[in-house]
C-alpha atoms as a PDB file:
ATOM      1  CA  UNK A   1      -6.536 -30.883 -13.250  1.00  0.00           C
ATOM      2  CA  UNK A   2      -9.553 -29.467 -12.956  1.00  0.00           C
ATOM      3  CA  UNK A   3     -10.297 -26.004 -14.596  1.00  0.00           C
ATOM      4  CA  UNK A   4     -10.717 -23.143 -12.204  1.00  0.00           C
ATOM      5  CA  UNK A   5     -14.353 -21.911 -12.300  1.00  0.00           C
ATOM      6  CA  UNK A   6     -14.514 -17.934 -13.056  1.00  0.00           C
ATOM      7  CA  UNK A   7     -14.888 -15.504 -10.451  1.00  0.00           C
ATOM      8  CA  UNK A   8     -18.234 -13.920  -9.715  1.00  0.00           C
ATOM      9  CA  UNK A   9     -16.711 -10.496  -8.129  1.00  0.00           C
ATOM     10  CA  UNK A  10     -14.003  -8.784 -10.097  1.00  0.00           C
ATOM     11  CA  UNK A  11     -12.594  -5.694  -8.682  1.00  0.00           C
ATOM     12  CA  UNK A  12     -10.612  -3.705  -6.706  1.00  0.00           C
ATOM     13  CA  UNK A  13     -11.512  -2.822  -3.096  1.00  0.00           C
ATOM     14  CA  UNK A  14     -10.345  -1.080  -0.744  1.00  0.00           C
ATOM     15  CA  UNK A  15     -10.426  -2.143   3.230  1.00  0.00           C
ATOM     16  CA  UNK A  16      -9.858  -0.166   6.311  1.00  0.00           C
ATOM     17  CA  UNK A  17      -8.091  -2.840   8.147  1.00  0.00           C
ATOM     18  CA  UNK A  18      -8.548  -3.357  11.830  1.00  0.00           C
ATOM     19  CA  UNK A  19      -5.650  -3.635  14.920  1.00  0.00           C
ATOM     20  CA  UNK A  20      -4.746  -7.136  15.979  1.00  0.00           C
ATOM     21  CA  UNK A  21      -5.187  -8.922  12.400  1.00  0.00           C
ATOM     22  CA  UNK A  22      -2.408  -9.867   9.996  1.00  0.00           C
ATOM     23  CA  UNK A  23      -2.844  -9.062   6.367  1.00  0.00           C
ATOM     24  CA  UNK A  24      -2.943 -12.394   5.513  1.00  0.00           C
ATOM     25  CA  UNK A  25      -6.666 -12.542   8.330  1.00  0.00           C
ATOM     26  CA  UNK A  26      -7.559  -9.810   6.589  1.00  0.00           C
ATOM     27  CA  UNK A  27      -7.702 -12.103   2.963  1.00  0.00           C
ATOM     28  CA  UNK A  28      -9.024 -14.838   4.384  1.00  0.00           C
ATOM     29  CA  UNK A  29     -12.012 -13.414   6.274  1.00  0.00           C
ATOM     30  CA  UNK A  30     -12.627 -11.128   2.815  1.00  0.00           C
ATOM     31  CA  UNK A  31     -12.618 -15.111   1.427  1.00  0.00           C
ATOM     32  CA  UNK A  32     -15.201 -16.379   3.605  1.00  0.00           C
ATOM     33  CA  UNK A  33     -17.414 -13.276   3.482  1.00  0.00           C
ATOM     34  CA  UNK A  34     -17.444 -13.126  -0.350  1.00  0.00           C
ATOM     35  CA  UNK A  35     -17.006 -16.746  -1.593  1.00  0.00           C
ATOM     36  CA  UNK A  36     -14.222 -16.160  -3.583  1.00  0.00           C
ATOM     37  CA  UNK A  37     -11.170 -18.204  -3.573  1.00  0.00           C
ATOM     38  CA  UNK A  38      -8.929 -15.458  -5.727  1.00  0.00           C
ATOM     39  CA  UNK A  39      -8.034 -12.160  -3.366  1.00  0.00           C
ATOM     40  CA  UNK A  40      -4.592 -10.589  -2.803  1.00  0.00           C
ATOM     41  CA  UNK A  41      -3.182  -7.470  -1.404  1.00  0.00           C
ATOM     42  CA  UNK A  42      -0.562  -4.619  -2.711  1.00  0.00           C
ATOM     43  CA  UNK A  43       1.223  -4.265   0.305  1.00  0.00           C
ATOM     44  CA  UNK A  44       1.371  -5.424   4.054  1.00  0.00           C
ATOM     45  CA  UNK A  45       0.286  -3.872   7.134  1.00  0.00           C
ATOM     46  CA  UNK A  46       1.436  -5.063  10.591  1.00  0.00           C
ATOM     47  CA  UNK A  47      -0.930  -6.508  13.048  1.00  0.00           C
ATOM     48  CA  UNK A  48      -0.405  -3.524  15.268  1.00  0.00           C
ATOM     49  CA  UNK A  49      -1.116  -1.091  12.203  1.00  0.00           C
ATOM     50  CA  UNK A  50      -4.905  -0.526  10.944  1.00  0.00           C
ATOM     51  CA  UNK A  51      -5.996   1.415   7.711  1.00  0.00           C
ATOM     52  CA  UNK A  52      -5.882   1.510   3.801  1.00  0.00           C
ATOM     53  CA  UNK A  53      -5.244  -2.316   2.379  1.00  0.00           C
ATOM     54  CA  UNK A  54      -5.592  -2.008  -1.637  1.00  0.00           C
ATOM     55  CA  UNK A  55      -7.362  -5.874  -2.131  1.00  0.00           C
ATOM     56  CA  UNK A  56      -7.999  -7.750  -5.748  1.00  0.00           C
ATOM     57  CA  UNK A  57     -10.870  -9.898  -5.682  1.00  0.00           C
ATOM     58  CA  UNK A  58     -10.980 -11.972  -9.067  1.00  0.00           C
ATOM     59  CA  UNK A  59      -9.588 -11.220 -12.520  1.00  0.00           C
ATOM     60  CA  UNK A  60      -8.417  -7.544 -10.307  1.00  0.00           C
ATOM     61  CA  UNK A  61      -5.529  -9.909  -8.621  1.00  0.00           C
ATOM     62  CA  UNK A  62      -3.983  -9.707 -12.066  1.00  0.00           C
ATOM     63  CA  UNK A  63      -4.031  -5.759 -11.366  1.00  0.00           C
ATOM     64  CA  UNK A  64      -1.670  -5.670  -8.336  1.00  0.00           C
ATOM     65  CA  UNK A  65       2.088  -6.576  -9.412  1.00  0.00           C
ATOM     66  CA  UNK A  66       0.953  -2.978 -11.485  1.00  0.00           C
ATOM     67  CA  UNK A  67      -0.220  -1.275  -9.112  1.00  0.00           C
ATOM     68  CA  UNK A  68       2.762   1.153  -7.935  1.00  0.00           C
ATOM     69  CA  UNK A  69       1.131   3.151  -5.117  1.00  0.00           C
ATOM     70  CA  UNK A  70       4.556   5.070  -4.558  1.00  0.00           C
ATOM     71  CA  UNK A  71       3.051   7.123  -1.866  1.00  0.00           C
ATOM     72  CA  UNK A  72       1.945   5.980   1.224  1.00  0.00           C
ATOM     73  CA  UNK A  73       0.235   8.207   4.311  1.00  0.00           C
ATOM     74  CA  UNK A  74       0.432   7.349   7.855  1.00  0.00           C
ATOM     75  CA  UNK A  75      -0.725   8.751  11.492  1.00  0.00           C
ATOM     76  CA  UNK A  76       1.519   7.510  13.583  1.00  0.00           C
ATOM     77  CA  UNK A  77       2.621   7.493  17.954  1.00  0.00           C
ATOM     78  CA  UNK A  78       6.366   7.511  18.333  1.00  0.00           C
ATOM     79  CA  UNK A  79       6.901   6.700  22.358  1.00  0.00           C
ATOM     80  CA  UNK A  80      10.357   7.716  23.972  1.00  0.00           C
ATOM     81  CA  UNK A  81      12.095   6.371  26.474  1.00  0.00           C
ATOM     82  CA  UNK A  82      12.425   2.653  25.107  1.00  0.00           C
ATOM     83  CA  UNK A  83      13.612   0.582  22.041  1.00  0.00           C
ATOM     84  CA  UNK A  84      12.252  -3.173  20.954  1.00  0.00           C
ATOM     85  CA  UNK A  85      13.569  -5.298  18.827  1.00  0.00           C
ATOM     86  CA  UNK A  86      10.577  -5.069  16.498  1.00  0.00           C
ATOM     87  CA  UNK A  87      10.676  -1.426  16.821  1.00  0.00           C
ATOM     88  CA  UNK A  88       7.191  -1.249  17.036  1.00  0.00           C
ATOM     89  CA  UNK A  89       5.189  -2.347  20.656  1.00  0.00           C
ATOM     90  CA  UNK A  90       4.782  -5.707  19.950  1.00  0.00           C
ATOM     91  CA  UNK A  91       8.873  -6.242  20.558  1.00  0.00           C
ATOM     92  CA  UNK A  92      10.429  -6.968  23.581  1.00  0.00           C
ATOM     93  CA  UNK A  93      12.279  -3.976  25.004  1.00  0.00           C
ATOM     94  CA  UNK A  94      15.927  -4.533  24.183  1.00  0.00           C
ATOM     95  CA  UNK A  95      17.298  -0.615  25.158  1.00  0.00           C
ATOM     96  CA  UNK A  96      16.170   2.536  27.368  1.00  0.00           C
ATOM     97  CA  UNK A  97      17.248   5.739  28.022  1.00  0.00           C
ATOM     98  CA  UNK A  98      15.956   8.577  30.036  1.00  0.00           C
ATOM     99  CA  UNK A  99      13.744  10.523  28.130  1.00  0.00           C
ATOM    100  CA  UNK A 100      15.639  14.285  27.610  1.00  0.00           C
ATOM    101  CA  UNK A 101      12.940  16.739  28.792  1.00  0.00           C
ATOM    102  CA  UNK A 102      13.166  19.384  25.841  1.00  0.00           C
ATOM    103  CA  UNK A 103      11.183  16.104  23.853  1.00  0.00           C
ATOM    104  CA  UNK A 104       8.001  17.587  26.404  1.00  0.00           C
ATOM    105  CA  UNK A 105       8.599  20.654  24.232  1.00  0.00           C
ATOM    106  CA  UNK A 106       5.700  21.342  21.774  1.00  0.00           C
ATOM    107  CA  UNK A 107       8.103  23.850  19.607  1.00  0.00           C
ATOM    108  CA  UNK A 108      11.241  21.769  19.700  1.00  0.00           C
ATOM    109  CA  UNK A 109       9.309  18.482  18.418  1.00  0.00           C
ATOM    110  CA  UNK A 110       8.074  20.887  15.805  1.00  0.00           C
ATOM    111  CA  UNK A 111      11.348  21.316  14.738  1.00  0.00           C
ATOM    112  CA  UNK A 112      12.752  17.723  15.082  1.00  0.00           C
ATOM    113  CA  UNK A 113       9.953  16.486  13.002  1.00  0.00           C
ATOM    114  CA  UNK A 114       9.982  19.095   9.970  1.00  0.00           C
ATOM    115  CA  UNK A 115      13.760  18.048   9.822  1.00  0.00           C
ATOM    116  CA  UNK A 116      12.917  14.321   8.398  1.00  0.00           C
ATOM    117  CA  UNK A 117      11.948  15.443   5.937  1.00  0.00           C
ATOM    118  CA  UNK A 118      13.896  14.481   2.655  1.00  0.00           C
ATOM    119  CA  UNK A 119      15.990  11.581   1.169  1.00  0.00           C
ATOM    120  CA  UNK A 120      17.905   9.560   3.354  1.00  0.00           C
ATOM    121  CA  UNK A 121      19.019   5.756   3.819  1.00  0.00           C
ATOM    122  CA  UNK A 122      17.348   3.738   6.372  1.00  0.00           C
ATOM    123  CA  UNK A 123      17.778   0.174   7.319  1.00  0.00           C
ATOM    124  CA  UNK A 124      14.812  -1.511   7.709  1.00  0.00           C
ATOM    125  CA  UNK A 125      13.365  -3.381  10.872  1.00  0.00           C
ATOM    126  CA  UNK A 126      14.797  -6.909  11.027  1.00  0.00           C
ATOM    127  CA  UNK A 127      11.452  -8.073  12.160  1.00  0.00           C
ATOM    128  CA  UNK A 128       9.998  -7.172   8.504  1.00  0.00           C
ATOM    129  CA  UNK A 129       8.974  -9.550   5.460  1.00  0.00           C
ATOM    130  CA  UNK A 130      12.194  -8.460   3.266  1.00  0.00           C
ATOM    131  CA  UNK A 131      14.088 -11.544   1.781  1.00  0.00           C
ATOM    132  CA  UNK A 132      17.205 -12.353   2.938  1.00  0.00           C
ATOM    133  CA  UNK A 133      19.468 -15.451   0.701  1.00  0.00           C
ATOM    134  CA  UNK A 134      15.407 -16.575   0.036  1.00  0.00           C
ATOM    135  CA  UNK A 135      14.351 -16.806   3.677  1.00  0.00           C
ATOM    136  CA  UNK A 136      12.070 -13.816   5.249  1.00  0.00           C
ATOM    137  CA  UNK A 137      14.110 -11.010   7.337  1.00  0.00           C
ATOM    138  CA  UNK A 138      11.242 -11.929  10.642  1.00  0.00           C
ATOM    139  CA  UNK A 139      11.471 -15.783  10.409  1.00  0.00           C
ATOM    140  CA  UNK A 140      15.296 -15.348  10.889  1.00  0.00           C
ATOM    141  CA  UNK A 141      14.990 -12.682  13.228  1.00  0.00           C
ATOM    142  CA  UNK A 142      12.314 -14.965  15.201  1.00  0.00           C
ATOM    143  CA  UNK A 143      15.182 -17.816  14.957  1.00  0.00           C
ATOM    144  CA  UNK A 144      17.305 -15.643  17.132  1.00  0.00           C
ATOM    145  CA  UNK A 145      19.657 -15.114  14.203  1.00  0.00           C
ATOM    146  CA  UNK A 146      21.295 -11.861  14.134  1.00  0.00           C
ATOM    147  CA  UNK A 147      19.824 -10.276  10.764  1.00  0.00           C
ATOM    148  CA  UNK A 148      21.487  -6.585   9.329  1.00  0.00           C
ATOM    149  CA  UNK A 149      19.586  -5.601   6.530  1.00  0.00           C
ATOM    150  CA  UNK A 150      21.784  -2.751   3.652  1.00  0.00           C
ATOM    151  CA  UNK A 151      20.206   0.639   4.204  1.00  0.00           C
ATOM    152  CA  UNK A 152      18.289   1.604   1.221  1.00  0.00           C
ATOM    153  CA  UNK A 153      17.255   5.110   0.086  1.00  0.00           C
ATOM    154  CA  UNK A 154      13.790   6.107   1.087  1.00  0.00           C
ATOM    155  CA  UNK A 155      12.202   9.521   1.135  1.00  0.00           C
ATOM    156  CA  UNK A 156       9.882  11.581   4.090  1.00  0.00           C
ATOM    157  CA  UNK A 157       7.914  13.447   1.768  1.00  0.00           C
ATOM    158  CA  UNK A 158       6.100  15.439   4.817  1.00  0.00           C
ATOM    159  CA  UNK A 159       6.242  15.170   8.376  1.00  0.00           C
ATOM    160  CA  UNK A 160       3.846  16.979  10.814  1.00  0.00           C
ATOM    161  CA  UNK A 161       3.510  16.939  14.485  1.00  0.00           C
ATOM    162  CA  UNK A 162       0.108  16.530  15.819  1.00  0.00           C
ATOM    163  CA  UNK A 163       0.389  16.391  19.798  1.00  0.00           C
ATOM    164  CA  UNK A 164       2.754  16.227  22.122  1.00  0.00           C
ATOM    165  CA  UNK A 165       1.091  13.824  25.173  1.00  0.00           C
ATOM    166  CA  UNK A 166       3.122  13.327  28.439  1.00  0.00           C
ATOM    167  CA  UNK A 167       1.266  11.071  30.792  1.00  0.00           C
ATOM    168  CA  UNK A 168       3.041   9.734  33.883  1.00  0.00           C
ATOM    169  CA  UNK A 169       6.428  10.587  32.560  1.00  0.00           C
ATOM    170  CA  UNK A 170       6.110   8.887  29.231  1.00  0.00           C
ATOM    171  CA  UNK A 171       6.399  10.858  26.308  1.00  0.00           C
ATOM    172  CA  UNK A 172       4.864  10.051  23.089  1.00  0.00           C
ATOM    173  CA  UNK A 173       4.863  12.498  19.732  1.00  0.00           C
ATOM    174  CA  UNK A 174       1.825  11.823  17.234  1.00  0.00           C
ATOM    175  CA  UNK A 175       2.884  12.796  13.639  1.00  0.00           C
ATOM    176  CA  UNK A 176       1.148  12.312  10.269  1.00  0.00           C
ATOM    177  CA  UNK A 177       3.744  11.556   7.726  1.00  0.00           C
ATOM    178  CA  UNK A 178       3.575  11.018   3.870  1.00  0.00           C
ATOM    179  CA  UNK A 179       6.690   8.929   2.473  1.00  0.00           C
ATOM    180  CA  UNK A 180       7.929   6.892  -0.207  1.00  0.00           C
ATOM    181  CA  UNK A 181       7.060   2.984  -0.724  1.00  0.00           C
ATOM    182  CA  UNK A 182       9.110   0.938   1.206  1.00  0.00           C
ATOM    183  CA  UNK A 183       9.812   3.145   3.969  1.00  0.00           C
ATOM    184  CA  UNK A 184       8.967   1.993   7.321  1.00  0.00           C
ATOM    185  CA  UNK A 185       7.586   4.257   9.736  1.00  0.00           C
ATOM    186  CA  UNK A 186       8.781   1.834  12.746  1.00  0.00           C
ATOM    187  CA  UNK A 187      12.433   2.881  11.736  1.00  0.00           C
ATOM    188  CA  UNK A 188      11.939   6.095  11.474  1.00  0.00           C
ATOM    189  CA  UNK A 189      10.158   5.647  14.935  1.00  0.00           C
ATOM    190  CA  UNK A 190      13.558   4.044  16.179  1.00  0.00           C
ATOM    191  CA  UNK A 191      16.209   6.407  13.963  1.00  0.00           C
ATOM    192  CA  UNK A 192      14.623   9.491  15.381  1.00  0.00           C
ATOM    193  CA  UNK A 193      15.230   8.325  19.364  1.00  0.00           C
ATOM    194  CA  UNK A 194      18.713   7.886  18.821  1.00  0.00           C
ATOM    195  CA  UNK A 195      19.053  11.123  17.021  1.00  0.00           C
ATOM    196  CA  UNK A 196      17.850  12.648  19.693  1.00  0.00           C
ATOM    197  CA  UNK A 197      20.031  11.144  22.383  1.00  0.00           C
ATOM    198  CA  UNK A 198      17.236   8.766  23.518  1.00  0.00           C
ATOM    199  CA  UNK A 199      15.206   5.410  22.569  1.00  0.00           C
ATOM    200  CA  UNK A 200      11.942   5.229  21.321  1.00  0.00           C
ATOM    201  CA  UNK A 201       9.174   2.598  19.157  1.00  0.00           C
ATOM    202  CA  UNK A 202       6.481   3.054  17.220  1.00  0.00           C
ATOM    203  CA  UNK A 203       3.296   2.564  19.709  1.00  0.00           C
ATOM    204  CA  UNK A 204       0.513   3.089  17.005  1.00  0.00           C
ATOM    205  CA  UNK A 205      -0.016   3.579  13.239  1.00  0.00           C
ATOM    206  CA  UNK A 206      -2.851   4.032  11.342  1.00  0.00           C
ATOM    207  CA  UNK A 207      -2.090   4.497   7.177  1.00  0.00           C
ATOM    208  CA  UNK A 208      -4.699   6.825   5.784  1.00  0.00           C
ATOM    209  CA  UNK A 209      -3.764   6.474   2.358  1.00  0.00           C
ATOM    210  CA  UNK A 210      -1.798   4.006  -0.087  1.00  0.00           C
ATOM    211  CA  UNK A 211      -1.244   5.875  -3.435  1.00  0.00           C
ATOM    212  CA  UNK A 212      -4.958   7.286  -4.060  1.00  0.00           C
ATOM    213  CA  UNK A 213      -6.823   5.157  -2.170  1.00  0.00           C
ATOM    214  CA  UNK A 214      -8.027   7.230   1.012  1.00  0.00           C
ATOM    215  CA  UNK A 215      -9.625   6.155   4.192  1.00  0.00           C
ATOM    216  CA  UNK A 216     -12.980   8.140   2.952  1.00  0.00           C
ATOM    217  CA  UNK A 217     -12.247   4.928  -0.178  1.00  0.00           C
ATOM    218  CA  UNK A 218     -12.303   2.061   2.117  1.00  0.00           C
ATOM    219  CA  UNK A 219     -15.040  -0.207   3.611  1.00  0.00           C
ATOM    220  CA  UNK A 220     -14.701  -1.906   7.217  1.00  0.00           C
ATOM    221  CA  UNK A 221     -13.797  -5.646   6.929  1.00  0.00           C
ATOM    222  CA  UNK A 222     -17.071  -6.299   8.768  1.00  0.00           C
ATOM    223  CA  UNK A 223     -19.147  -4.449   5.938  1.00  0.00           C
ATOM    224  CA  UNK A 224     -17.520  -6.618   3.464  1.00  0.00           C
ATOM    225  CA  UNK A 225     -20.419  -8.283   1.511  1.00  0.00           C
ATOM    226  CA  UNK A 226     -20.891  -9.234  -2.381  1.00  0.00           C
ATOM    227  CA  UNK A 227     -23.551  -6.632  -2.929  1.00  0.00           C
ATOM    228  CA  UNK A 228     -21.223  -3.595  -0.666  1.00  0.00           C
ATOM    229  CA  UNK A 229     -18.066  -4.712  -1.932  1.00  0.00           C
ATOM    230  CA  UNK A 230     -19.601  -4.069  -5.732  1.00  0.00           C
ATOM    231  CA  UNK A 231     -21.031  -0.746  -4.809  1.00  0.00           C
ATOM    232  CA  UNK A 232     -17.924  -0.032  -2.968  1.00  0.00           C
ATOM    233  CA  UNK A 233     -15.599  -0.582  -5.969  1.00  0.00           C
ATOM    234  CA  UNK A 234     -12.316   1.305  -6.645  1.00  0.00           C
ATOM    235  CA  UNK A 235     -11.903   2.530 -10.019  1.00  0.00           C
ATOM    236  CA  UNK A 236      -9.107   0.635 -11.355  1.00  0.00           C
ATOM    237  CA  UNK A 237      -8.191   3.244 -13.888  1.00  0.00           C
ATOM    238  CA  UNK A 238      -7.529   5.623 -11.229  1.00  0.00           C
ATOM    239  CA  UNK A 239      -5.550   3.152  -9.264  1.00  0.00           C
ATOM    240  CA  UNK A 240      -3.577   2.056 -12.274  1.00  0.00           C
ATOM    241  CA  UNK A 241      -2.795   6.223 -12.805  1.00  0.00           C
ATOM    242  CA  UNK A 242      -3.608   4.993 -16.547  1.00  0.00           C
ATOM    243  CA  UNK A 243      -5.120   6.964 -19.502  1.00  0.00           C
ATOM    244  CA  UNK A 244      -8.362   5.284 -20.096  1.00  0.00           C
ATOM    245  CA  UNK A 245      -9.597   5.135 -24.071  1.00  0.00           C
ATOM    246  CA  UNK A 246     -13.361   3.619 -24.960  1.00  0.00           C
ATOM    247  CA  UNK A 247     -14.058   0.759 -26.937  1.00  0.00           C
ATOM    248  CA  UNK A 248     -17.302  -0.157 -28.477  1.00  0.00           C
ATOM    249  CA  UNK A 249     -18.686  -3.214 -29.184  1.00  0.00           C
ATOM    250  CA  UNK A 250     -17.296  -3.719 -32.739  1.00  0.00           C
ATOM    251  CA  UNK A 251     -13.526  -3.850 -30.970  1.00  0.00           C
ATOM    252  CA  UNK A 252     -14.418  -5.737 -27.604  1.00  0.00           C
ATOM    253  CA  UNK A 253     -14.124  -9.207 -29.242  1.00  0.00           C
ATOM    254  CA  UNK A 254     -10.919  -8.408 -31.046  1.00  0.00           C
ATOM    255  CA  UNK A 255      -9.552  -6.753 -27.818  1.00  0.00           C
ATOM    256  CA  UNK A 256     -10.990 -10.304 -26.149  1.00  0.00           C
ATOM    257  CA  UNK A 257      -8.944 -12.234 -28.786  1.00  0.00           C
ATOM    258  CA  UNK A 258      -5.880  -9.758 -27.915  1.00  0.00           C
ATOM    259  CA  UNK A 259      -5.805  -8.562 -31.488  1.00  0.00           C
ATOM    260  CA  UNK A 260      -4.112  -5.548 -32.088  1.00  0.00           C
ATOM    261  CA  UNK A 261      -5.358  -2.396 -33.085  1.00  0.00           C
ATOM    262  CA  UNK A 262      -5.204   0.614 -35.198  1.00  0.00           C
ATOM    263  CA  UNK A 263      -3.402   3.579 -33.927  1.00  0.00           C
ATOM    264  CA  UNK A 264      -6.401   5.149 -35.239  1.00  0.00           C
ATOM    265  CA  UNK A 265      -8.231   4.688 -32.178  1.00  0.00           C
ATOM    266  CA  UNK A 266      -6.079   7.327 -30.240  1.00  0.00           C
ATOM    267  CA  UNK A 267      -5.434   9.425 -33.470  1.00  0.00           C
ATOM    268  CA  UNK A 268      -6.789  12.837 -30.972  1.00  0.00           C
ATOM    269  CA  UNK A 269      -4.309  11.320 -27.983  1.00  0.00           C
ATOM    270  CA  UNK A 270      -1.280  12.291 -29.470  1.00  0.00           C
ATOM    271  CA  UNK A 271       0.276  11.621 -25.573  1.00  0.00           C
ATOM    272  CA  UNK A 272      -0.672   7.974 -26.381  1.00  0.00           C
ATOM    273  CA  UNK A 273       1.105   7.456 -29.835  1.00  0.00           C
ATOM    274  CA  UNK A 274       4.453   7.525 -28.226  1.00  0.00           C
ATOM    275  CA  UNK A 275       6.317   3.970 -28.426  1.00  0.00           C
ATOM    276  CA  UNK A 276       5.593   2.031 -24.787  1.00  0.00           C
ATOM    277  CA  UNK A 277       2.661   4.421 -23.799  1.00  0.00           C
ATOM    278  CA  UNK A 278       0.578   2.543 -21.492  1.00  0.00           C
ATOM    279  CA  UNK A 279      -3.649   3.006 -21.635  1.00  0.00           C
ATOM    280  CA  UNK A 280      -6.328   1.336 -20.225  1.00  0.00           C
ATOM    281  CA  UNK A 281      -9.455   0.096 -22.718  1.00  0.00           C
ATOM    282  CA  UNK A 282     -12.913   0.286 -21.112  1.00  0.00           C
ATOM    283  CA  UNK A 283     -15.618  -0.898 -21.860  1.00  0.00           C
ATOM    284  CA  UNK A 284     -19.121   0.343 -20.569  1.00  0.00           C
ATOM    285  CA  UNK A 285     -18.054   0.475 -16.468  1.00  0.00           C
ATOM    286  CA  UNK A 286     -15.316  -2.677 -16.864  1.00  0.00           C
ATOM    287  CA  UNK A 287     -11.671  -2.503 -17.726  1.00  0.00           C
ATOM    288  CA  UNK A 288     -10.778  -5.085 -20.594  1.00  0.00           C
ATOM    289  CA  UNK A 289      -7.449  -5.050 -21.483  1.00  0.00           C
ATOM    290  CA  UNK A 290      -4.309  -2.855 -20.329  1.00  0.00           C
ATOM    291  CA  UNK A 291      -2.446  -2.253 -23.696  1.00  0.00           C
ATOM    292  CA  UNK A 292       0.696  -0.137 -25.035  1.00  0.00           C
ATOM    293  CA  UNK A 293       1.435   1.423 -28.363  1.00  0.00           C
ATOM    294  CA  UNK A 294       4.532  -0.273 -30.083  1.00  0.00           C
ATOM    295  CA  UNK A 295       5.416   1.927 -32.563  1.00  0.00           C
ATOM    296  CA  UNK A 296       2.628   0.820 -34.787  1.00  0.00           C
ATOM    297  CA  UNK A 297      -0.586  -0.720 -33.058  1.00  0.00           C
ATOM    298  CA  UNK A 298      -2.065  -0.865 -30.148  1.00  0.00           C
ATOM    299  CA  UNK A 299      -0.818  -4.263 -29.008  1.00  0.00           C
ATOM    300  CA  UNK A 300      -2.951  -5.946 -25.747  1.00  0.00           C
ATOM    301  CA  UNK A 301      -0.906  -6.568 -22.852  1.00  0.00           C
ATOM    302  CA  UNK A 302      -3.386  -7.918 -20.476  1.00  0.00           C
ATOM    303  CA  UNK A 303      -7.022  -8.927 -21.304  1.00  0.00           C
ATOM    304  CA  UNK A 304      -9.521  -9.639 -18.494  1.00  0.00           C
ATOM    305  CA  UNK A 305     -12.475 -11.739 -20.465  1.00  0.00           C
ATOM    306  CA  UNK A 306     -14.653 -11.057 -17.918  1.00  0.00           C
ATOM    307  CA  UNK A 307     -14.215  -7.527 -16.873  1.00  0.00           C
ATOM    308  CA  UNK A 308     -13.069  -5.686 -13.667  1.00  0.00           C
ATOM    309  CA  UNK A 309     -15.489  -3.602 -12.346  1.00  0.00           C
ATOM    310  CA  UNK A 310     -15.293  -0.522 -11.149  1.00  0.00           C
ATOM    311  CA  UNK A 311     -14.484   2.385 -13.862  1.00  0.00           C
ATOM    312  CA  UNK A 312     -16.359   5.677 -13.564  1.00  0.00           C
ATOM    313  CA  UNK A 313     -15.747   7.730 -16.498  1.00  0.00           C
END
């Protein structure tokens, strides 16, 4: 087999992501536009959906099984008055109800928003890409099988109305939310119609942030070249949410080697000398190595030979 040539682009990007493209497009055109074979995502978007992707070109694909990004921010259009079996618009319409006309009310969708706000157990779309017995939740759901997914606990962590818009009887409340990975926004879309005695979908959602990666972070997927893509770098410290410690020169090959080290080299981070403390090791403007103290060294616990760009100190 042959030996896979290294990658020329190492890093972590983030991409405003346009409507109407899956996030597996959204790979595959960053492929083509950067000549680079190795790119992956933390987390999916839905073809209706557009904003923050986190994307690892390189060596930075290593980066995104650790990348926890437990907070994720949304704008999002929550029309009344129907329910789809997606729960988002792309569904076909499988309930209505008349819309109640206290939801025209700017003050009481005030109030029914600030309420989701919390902890609470939702059951997730069946059209979504959780696994059920090894098979995706959608590709049964698409197979006309009847899928019922547990309820798991999520959290809203804030909920704020935006507008109210009624246009030709339709009703449709605009909301920025923060909430906890995992949740879906289309259920709460479709949990908050029946709450209030009616039906209603997600219509549009745009996420303007995935942990803290911002929109003000991300490039368009059109911009994407190798020369904006490097300028345009995340800083995979901060996306880690890792202490960062420098190395010189004299430690970079045994660091390379995935040698361990002297505590020595944190002795004035005594936050770092605790057993399974996590840090990152830099070098210059690249990350190295991800490695943890166990007890006695500083023991590598992933090396990246040829760097991952990005790191402003």
């Amino acid at each position: 087999m042959a030996r896979r040539s290294p990658s020329e682009i190492n890093l972590l990007l983030g991409v405003d992501k346009p409507v109407g493209c899956t996030s597996h497009d959204v790979v595959a055109r960053l492929r083509r536009a950067l000549g680079e074979r190795r790119i992956g995502h933390a987390g999916t978007l839905d073809p209706l959906a557009s904003g923050v992707m986190v994307i690892g070109v390189g060596q930075a694909t290593r980066l995104l099984g650790s990348i926890t990004l437990d907070s994720k921010s949304y704008i999002a259009d929550i029309a009344f008055g129907s329910e789809t079996n997606t729960d988002d618009a792309e569904g076909e319409v499988v309930r209505s109800a008349p819309i109640p006309e206290r939801l025209f009310d700017r003050d009481e969708a005030v109030r029914e928003v600030a309420a989701l706000v919390g902890p609470q157990m939702q059951v997730p779309p069946a059209f979504s890409a959780i696994s059920v017995n090894g098979v995706r939740s959608y590709r049964r759901a698409r197979a006309g099988e009847d899928v019922e997914l547990p309820a798991r606990e999520v959290e809203v962590m804030s909920a704020v109305l935006i507008d109210v818009v009624s246009d030709g009887g339709q009703c449709v409340w605009t909301v920025a939310f923060t909430v906890s990975k995992g949740t879906y926004i289309r259920a709460l879309a479709r949990d908050l119609g029946r709450s209030l005695g009616c039906a209603a979908h997600l219509s549009a959602l745009r996420r303007t942030a995935s942990g803290c990666v911002a929109l003000g972070d991300c490039l368009a997927l059109d911009d994407a070249t190798p020369q904006n893509v490097s300028e345009r770098a995340l800083d995979p410290v901060r996306v880690l949410g890792l202490p960062s410690v420098t190395i010189g020169d004299e430690l970079l090959s045994d660091v390379l080697c995935g040698r361990k080290l002297s505590p020595a080299l944190v002795r004035e981070r005594p936050d770092l000398l605790q057993p399974g403390s996590r840090m990152c090791l830099v070098a210059g403007s690249e990350l190295r190595a991800i490695a943890e103290f166990d007890g006695r060294a500083i023991a590598m616990k992933e090396v990246f030979p040829t760097g991952i760009g990005g790191v402003r100190l």
